[in-house]
Protein backbone atom coordinates (compact mmCIF):
# COMPACT_ATOMS: atom_id res chain seq x y z
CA UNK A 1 0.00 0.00 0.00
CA UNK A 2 2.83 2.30 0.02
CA UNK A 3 1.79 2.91 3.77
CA UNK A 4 2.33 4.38 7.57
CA UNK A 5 -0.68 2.13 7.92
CA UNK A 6 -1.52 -1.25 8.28
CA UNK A 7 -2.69 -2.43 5.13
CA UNK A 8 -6.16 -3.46 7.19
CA UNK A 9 -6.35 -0.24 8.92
CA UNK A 10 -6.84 1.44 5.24
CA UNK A 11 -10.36 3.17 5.50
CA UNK A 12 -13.29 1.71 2.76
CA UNK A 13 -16.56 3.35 3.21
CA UNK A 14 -15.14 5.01 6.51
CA UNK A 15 -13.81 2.24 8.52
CA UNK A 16 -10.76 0.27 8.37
CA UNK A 17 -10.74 -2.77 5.97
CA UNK A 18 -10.89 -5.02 8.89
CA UNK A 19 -13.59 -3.77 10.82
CA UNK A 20 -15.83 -4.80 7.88
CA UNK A 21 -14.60 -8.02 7.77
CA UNK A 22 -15.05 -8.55 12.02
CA UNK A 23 -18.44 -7.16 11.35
CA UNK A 24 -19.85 -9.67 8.80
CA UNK A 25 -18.03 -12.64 10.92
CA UNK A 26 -20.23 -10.94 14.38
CA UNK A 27 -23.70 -11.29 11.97
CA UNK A 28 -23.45 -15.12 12.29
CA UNK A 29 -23.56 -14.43 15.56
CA UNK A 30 -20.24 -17.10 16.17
CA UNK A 31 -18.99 -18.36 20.03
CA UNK A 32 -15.39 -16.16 19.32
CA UNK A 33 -14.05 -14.19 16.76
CA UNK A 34 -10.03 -14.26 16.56
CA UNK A 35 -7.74 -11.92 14.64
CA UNK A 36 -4.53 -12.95 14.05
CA UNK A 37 -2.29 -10.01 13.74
CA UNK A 38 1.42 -9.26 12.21
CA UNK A 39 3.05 -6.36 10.98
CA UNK A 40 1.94 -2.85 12.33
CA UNK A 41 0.04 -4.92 14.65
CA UNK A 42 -0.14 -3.01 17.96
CA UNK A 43 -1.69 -0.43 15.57
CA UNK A 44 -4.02 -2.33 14.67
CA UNK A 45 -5.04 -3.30 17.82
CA UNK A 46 -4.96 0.23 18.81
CA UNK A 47 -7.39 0.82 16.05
CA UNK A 48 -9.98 -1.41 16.81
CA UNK A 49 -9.16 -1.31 20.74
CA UNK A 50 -13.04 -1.55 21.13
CA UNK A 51 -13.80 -4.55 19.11
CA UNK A 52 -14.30 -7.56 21.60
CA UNK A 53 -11.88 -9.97 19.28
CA UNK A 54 -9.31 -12.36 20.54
CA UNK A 55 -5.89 -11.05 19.41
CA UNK A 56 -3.18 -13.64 18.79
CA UNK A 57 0.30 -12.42 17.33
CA UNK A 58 2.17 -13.52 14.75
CA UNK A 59 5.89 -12.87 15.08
CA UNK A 60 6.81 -14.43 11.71
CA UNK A 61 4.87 -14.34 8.50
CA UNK A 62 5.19 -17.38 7.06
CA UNK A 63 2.32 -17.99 5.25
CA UNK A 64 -1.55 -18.24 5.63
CA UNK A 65 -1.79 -21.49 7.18
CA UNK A 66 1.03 -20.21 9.75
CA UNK A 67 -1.40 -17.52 10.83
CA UNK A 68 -4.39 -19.81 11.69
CA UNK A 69 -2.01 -22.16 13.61
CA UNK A 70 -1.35 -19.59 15.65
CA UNK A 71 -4.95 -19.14 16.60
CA UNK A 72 -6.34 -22.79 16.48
CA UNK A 73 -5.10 -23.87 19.93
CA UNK A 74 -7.55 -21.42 21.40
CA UNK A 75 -10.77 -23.10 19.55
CA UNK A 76 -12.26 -25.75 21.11
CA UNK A 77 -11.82 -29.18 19.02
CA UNK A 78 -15.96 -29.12 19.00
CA UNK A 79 -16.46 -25.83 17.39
CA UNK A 80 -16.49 -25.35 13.27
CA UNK A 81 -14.00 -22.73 12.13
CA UNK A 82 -14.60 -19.98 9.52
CA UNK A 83 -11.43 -18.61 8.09
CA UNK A 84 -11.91 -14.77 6.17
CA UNK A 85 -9.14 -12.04 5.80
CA UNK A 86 -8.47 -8.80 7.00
CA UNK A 87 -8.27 -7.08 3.25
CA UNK A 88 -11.04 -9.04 1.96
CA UNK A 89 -13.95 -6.90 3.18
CA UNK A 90 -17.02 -7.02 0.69
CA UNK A 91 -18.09 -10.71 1.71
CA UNK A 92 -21.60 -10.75 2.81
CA UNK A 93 -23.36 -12.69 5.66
CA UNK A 94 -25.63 -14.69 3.43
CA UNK A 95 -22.84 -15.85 1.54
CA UNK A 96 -20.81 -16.89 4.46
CA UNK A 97 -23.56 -18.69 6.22
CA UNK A 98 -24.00 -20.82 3.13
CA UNK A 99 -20.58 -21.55 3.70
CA UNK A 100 -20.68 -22.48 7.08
CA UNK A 101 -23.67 -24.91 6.61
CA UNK A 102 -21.56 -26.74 4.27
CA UNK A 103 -19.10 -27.74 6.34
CA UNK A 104 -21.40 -29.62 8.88
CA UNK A 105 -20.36 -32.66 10.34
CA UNK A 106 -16.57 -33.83 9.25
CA UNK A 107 -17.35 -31.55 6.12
CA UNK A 108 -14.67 -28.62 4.89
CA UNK A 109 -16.46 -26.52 2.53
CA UNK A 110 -14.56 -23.88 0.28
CA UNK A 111 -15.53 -20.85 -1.31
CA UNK A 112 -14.46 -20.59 -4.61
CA UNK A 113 -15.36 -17.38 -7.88
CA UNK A 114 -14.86 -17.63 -11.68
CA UNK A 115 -13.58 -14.22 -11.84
CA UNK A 116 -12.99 -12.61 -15.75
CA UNK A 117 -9.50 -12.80 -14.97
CA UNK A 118 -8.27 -15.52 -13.10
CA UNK A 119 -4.18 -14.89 -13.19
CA UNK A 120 -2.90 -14.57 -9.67
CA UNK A 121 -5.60 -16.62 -8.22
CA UNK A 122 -4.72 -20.21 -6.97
CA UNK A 123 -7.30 -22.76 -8.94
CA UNK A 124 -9.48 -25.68 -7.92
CA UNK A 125 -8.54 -28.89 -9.43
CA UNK A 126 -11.47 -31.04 -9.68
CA UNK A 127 -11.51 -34.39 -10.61
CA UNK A 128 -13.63 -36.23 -13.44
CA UNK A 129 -16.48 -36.74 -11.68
CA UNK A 130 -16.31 -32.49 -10.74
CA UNK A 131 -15.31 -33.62 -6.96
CA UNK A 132 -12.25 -30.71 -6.03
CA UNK A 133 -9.10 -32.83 -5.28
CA UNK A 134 -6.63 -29.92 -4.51
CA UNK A 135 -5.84 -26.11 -4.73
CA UNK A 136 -2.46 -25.04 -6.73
CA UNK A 137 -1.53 -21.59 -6.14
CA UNK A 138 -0.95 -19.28 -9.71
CA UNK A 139 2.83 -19.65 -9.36
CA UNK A 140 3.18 -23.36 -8.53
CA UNK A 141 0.63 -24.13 -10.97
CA UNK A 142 1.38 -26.13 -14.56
CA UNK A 143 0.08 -24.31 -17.85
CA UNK A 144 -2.80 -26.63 -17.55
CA UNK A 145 -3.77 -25.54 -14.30
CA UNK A 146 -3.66 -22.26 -15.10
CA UNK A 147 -5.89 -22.95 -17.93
CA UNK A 148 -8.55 -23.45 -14.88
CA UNK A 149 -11.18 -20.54 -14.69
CA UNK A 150 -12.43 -21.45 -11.13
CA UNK A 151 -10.34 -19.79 -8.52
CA UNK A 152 -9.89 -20.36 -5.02
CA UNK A 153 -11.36 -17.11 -2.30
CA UNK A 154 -9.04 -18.34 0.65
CA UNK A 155 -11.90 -18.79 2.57
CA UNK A 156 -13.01 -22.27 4.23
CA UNK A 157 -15.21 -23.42 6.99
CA UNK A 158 -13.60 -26.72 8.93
CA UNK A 159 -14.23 -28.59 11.52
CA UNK A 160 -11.83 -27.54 14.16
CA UNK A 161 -10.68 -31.04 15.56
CA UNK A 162 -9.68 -31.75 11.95
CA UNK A 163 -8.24 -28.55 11.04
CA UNK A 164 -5.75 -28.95 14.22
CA UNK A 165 -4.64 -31.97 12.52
CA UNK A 166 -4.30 -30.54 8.75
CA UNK A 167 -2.61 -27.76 10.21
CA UNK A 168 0.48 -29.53 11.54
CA UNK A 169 0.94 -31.09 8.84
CA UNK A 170 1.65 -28.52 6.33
CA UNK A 171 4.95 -28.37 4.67
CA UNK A 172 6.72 -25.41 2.77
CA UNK A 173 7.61 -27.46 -0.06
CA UNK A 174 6.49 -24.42 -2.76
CA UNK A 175 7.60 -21.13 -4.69
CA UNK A 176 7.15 -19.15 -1.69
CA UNK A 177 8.43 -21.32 1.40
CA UNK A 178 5.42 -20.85 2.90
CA UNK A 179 2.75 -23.02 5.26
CA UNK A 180 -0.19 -22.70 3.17
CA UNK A 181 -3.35 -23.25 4.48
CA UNK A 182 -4.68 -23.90 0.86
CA UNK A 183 -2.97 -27.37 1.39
CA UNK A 184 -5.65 -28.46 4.14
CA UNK A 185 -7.96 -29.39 1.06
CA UNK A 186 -5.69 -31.72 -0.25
CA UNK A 187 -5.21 -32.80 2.99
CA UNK A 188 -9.15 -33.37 3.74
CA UNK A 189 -9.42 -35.02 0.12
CA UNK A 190 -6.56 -37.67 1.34
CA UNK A 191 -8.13 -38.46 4.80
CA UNK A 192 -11.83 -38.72 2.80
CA UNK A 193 -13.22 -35.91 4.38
CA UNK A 194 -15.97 -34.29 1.92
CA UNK A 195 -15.21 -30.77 0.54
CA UNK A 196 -18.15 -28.97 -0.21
CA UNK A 197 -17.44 -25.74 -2.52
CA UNK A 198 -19.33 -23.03 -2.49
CA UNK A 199 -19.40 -20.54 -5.23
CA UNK A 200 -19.25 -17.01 -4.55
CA UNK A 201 -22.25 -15.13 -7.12
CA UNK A 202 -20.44 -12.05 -7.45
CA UNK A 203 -16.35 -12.10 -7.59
CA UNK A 204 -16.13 -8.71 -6.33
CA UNK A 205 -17.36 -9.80 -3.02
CA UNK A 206 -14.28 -11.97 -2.96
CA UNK A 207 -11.27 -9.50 -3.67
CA UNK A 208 -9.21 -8.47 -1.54
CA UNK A 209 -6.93 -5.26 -1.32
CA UNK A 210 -3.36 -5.25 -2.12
CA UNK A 211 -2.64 -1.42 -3.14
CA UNK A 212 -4.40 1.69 -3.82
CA UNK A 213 -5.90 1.47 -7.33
CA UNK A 214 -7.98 -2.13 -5.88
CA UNK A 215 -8.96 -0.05 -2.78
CA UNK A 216 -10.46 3.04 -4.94
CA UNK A 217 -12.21 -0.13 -7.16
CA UNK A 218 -14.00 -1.21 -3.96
CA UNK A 219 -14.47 1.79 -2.80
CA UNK A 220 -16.76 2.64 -6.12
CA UNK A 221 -18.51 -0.61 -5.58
CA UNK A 222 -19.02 0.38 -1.70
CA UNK A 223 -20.14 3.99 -3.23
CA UNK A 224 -22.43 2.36 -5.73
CA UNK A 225 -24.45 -0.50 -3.77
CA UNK A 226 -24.85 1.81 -1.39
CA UNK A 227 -26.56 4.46 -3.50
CA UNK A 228 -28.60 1.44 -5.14
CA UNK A 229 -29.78 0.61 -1.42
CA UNK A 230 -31.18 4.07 -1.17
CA UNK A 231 -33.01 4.49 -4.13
CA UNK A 232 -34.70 1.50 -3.92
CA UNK A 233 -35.73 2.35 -0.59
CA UNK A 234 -37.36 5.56 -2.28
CA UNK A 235 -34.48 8.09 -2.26
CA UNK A 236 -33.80 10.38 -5.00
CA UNK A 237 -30.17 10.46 -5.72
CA UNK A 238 -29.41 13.03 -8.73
CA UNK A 239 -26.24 11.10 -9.38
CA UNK A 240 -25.32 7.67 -8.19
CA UNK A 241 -21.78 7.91 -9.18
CA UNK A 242 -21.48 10.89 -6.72
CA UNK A 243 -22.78 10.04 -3.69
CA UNK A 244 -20.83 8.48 -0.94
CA UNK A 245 -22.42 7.17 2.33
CA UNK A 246 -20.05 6.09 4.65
CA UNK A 247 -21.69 4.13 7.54
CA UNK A 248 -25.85 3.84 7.65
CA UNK A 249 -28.56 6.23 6.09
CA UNK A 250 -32.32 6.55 7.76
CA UNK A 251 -34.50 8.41 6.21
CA UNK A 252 -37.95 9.36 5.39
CA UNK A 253 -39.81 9.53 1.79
CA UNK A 254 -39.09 11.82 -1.06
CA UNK A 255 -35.93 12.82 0.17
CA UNK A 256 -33.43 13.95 -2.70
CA UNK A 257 -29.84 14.46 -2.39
CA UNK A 258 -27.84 16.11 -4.93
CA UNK A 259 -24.39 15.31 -6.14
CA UNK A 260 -20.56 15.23 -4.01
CA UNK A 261 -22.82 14.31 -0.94
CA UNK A 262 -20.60 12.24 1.85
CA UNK A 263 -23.02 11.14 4.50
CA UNK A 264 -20.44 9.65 7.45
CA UNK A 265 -21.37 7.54 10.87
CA UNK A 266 -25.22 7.64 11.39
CA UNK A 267 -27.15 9.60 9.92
CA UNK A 268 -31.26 10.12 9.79
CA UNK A 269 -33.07 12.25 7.23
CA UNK A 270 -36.65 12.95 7.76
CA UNK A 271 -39.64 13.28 5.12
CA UNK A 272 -38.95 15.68 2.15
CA UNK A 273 -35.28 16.52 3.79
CA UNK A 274 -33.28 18.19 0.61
CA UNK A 275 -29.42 18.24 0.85
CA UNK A 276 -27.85 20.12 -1.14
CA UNK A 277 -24.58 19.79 -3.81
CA UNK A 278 -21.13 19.39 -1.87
CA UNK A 279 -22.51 18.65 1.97
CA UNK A 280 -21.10 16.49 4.61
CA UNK A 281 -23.27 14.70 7.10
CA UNK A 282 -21.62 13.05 9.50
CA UNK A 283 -23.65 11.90 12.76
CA UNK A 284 -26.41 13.69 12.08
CA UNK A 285 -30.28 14.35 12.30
CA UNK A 286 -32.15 16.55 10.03
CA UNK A 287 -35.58 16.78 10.02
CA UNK A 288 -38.96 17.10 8.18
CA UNK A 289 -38.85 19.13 5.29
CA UNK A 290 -35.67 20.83 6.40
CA UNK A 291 -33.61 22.38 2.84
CA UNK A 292 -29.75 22.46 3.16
CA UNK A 293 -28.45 24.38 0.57
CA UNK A 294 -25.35 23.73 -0.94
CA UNK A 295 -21.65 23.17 0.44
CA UNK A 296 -22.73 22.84 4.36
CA UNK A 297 -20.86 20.67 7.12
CA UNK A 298 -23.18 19.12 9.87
CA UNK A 299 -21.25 17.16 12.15
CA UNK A 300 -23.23 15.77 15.30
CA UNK A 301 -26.34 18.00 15.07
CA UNK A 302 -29.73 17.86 15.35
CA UNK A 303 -31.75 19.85 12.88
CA UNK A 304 -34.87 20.69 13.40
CA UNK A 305 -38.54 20.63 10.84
CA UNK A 306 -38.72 22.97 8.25
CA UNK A 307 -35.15 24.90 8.54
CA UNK A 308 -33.34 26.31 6.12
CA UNK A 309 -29.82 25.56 6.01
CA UNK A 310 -26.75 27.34 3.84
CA UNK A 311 -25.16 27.64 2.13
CA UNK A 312 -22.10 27.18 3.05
CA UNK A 313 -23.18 26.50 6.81
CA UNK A 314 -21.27 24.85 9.40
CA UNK A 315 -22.64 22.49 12.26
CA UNK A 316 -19.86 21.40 15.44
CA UNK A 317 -21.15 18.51 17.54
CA UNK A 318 -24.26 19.14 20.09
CA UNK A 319 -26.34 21.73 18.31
CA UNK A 320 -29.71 21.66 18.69
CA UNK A 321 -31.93 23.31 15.92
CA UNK A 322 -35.45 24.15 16.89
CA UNK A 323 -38.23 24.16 13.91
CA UNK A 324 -37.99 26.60 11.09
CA UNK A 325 -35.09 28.55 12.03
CA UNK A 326 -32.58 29.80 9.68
CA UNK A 327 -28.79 29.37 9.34
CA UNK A 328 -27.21 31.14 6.40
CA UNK A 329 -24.33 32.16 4.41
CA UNK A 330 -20.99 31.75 6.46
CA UNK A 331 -22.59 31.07 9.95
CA UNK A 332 -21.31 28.26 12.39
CA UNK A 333 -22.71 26.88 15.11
CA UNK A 334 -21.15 25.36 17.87
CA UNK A 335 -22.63 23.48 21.09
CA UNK A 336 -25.40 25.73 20.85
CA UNK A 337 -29.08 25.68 20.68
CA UNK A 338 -31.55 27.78 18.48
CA UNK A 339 -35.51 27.89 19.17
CA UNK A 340 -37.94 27.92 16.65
CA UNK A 341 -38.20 30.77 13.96
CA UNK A 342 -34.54 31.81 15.01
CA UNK A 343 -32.36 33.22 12.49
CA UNK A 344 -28.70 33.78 11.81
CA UNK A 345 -28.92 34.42 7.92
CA UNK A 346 -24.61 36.42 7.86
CA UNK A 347 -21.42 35.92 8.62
CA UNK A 348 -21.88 34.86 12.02
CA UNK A 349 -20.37 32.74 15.09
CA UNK A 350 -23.22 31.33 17.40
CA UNK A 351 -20.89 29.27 20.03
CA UNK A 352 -21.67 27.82 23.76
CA UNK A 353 -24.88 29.80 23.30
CA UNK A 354 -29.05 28.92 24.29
CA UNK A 355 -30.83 31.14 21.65
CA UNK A 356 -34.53 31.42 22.44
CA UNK A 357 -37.16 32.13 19.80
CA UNK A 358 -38.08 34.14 17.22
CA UNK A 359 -34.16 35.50 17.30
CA UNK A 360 -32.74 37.61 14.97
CA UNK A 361 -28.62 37.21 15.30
CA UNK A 362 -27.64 40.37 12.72
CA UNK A 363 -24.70 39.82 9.61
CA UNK A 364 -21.31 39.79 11.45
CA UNK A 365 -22.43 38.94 14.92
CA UNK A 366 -20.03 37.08 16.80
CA UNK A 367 -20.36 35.28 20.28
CA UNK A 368 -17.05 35.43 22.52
CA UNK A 369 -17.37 32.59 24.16
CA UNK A 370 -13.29 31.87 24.47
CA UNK A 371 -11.55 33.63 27.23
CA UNK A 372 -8.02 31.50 25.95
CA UNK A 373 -8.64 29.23 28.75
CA UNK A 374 -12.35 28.21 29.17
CA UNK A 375 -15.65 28.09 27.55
CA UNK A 376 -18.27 30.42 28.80
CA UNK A 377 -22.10 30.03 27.75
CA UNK A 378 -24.65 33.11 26.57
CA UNK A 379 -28.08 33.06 27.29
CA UNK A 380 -29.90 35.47 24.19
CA UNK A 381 -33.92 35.10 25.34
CA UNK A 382 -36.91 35.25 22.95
CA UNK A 383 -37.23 38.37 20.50
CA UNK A 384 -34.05 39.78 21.12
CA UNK A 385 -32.10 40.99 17.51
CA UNK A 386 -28.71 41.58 17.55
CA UNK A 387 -27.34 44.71 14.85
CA UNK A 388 -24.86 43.88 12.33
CA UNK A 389 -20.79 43.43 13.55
CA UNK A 390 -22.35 43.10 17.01
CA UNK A 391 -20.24 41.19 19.30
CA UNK A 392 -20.93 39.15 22.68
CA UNK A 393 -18.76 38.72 25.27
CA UNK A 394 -19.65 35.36 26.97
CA UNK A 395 -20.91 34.64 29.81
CA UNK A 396 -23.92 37.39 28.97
CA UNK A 397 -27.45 37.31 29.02
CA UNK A 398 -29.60 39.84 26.34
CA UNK A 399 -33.06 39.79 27.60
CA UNK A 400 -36.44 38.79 26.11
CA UNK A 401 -36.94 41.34 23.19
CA UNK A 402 -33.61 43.34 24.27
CA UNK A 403 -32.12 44.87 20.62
CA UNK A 404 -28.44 45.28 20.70
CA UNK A 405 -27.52 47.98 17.91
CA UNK A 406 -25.36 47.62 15.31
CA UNK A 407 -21.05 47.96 16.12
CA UNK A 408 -21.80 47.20 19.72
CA UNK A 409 -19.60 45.26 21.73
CA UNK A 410 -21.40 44.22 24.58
CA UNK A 411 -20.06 42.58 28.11
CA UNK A 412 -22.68 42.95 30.47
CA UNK A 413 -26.26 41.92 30.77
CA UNK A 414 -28.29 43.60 28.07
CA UNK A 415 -31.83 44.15 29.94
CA UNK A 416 -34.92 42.90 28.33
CA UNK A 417 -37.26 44.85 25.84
CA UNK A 418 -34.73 47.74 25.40
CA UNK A 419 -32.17 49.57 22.91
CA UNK A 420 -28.21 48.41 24.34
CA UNK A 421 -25.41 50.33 22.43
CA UNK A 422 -21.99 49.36 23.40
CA UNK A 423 -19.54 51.23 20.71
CA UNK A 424 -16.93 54.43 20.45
CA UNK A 425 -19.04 57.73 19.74
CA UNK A 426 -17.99 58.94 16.11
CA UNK A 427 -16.32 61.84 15.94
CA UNK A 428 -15.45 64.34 12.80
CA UNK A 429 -12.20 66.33 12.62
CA UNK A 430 -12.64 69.34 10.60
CA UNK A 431 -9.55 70.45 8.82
CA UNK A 432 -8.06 66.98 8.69
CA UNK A 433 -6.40 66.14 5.81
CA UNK A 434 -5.23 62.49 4.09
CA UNK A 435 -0.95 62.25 4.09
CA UNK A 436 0.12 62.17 0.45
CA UNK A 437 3.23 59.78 -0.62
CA UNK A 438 6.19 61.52 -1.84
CA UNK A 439 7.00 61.19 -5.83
CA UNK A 440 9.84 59.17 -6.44
């Protein structure tokens, strides 16, 4: 990957490679889930800290069926085992529980793809009769065998009594001086143990990620399934191709989202919710019939029915939006909430701040909320307006109706229902004339 990562820390669809993978193997609902871990390991573990996985190290890499040995003392000898990899993430649960009920009993079953181009791919020898006998990896395999269209995943379901067995008996007798765990099937074949294989529908589901131009590939197919989800759930999407949703979407009917939309974490659109060209959503609730114009950032807000939002509107985490209020060109809020019918349409800062309603924060208001060492919270009651280039010096209350006029700069309470002016008195000086530069 040309990395400072972990190749399974690389993010797909917002999250690393591998915490798809754990994800899908948790759906089956299994007794353990073990992740056997390498290189840039301890960052990996780091990573995925809260995952409740049993880590097992690897100090050497030699080879796939190395990596399970590691782990298979740890798995009782009653239990089956299902084998998937950390940079294989698109797999899906129905697929893998197909697997698993294949390899019943004594049974190993083996999931195997026809993919359009099979070079690289070890291939399943089958024999006659169309029973698999073996697995030859692409660079120990004859021109025959690579001839072979059906291609092994890596991925098997054993029994784990059996697999304990297999598994010390692998050799390294290959191009690569590796333990391969591909061997096993050979192995299961010899001791005439069925092996069930199980093909995989779609390849894509099967590849994994070995550098950056396979990660962008399965990003798009991420990008695109997900955008299919949506609009056959009744979302109007102006253009698939541009739409990225990065973690889980609920929403209401006849929402439409326009193009470069990233919608991150969770995130929960109400009925007739518009979003705008070039937003990001990320852990976020928008409500009923709410419009955000183009180019906004919400980031762990609530929004409100019937807003308008943007453009170019930002949202920090814990802001509460009340219905209908407006947030317009250039404002940000931050750990604030707005009551209904509240507006902030300018060029302005609402920060720490409980805005009543019916509020009417002027172009180029600004709440000082940082003293350089603390956060201090303003309290601006129903009615009140602020004038343009107004600023508040936190912690203030304005009163209920209180106006503060335009230029003010105000640090102390601002009493209800009246005029508060806070700024230098202007002054003309007759006879005053403009310095003129000197020609050179």
């Amino acid at each position: 990957m040309k990395s400072a990562f972990p190749k399974v820390l690389q993010p797909l669809a917002g999250r690393p490679l591998l915490a798809h993978v754990i994800e899908t193997a948790r759906s089956l609902l299994p007794a353990a889930v073990h992740v056997v871990y390498g290189h840039g390991g301890e960052r990996v573990r780091e990573a995925l800290a809260k995952e409740t996985v049993e880590w097992t190290r690897q100090d050497q890499q030699l080879g796939t069926g190395h990596a399970v040995l590691q782990a298979i003392p740890k798995v009782p000898d009653g239990h089956r085992v299902l084998i998937l990899y950390g940079d294989v993430p698109l797999l899906g649960r129905e697929t893998l529980a197909q697997l698993a009920a294949a390899a019943e009993g004594d049974a190993v079953a083996l999931l195997t793809m026809t993919p359009a181009d099979p070079a690289g791919y070890g291939r399943i020898v089958r024999d006659p009769q169309g029973k698999v006998q073996r697995i030859v990896e692409h660079k120990d395999a004859s021109g025959q065998e690579r001839a072979i269209r059906e291609c092994n995943t890596g991925v098997i379901a054993a029994p784990s009594r059996l697999l304990k067995q297999w598994l010390g008996g692998l050799q390294t007798a290959n191009s690569q001086g590796e333990y391969y765990l591909t061997d096993v099937v050979e192995m299961a074949v010899r001791a005439g143990v069925p092996v069930n294989p199980v093909s995989c529908e779609d390849p894509i589901d099967a590849l994994g990620v070995n550098d950056r131009v396979q990660l962008a590939m399965l990003e798009a197919v991420c990008r695109g399934r997900a955008a299919r989800e949506l609009m056959l759930a009744g979302v109007t999407i102006a253009d698939p191709a541009r739409v990225d949703v990065r973690g889980h979407v609920e929403h209401g009917m006849d929402v439409f989202i326009d193009v470069n939309v990233v919608m991150e974490g969770s995130v929960k659109l109400g009925h007739r919710v518009r979003i705008g060209p070039g937003c990001v959503i990320r852990d976020a609730q928008i409500g009923d019939d709410t419009q955000v114009f183009p180019h906004c950032v919400i980031e762990g807000a609530v929004i409100g029915a019937g807003c308008n939002i943007g453009p170019f509107s930002r949202f920090r985490p814990t802001s509460r939006l009340s219905g209908g209020v407006h947030i317009g060109n250039f404002v940000e809020v931050k750990n604030s909430t707005m009551a209904d019918e509240s507006k902030a349409n300018h060029l302005a800062y609402v920060g720490d701040a409980q805005v009543g309603a019916r509020v009417n924060i002027g172009a180029g208001t600004i709440i000082a909320n940082y003293d350089g060492a603390n956060k201090h919270r303003t309290v601006i009651e129903d009615d009140a307006h602020t004038g343009s280039n107004s600023v508040l010096v936190a912690p203030i209350t304005v009163g209920a109706g209180a106006t503060v006029a335009a230029g003010s700069t105000v640090a102390n309470e601002v009493p209800a229902g009246k005029l508060t002016i806070a700024r230098a008195r202007q002054t003309t000086l007759e006879g005053w004339k403009r310095p003129t530069k000197q020609k050179k």
